[in-house]
Protein backbone atom coordinates (compact mmCIF):
# COMPACT_ATOMS: atom_id res chain seq x y z
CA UNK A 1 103.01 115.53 75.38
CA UNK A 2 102.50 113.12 78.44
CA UNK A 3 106.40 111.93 77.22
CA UNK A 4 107.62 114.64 77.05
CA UNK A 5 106.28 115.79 80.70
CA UNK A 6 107.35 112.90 82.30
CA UNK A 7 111.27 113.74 80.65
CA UNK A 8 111.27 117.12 82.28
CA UNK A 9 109.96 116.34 85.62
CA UNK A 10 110.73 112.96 86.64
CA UNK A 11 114.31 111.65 87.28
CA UNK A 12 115.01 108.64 84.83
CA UNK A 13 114.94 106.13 87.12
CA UNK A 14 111.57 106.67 88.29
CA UNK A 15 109.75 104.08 86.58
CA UNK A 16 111.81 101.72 87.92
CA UNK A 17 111.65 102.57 91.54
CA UNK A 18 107.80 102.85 90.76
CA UNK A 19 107.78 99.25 89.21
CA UNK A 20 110.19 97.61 92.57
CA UNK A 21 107.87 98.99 94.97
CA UNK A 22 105.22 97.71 93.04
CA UNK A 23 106.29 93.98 92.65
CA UNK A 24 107.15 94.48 96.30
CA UNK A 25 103.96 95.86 98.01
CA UNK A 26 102.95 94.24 100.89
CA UNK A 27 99.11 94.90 102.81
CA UNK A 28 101.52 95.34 106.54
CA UNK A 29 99.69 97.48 108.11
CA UNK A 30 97.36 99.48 106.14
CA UNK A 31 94.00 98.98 105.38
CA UNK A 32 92.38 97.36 101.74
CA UNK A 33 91.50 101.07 101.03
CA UNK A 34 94.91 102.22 101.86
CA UNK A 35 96.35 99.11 99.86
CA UNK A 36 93.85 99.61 96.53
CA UNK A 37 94.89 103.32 96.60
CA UNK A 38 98.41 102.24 96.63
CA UNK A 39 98.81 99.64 94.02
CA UNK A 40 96.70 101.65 91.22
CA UNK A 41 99.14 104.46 91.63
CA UNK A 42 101.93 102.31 91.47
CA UNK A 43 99.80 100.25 88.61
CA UNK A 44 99.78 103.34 86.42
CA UNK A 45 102.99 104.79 87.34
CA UNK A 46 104.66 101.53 86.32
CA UNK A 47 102.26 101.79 82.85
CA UNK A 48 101.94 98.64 83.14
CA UNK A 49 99.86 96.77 81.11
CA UNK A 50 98.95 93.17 81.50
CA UNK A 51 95.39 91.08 81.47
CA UNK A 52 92.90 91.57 84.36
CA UNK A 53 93.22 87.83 85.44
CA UNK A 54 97.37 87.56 86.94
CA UNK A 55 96.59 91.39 87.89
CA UNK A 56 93.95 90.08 89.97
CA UNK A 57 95.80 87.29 91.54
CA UNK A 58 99.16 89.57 92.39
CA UNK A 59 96.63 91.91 94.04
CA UNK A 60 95.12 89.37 96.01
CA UNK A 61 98.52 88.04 96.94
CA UNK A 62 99.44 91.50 98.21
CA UNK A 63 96.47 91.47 101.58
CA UNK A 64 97.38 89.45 104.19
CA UNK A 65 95.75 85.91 103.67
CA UNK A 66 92.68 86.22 106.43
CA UNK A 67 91.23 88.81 104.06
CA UNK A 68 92.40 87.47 101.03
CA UNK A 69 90.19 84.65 101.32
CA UNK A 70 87.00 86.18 102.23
C-alpha cells in the first residue's frame, strides 16, 4: 500500500531530490532543532537504511564544528 501511495502522489524523481538534499544538508543558519527535524525527514524520505554509527558521524558533520564538538 505505502508503494503504491508513493506511485500516485509523488513525481519519480522524488527520492532522489530527497536523497541530494540529504547528502547535502548543511546546519547554515538554523538551529540543532531545526537541523534534527530536517535530516529525519530527509532520513526517511530517502528510506535509507544504514547502521547507527556512520549515521551518527554524517549528522555530526552536518552542525557547524563549535557545536559539533560539545
Amino acid at each position: 500500500m505505502k508503494k503504491l501511495m508513493k506511485a500516485k502522489f509523488l513525481p519519480e524523481n522524488h527520492r532522489q531530490e530527497a536523497f541530494l538534499d540529504y547528502h547535502n544538508l548543511s546546519q547554515w543558519n538554523m538551529t540543532v532543532e531545526e537541523v534534527i527535524n530536517e535530516f529525519d525527514k530527509l532520513y526517511m524520505s530517502c528510506d535509507v537504511v544504514e547502521e547507527e554509527e556512520p549515521v551518527v558521524a554524517w549528522f555530526l558533520g552536518v552542525l557547524k564544528p563549535k557545536i559539533a564538538d560539545i
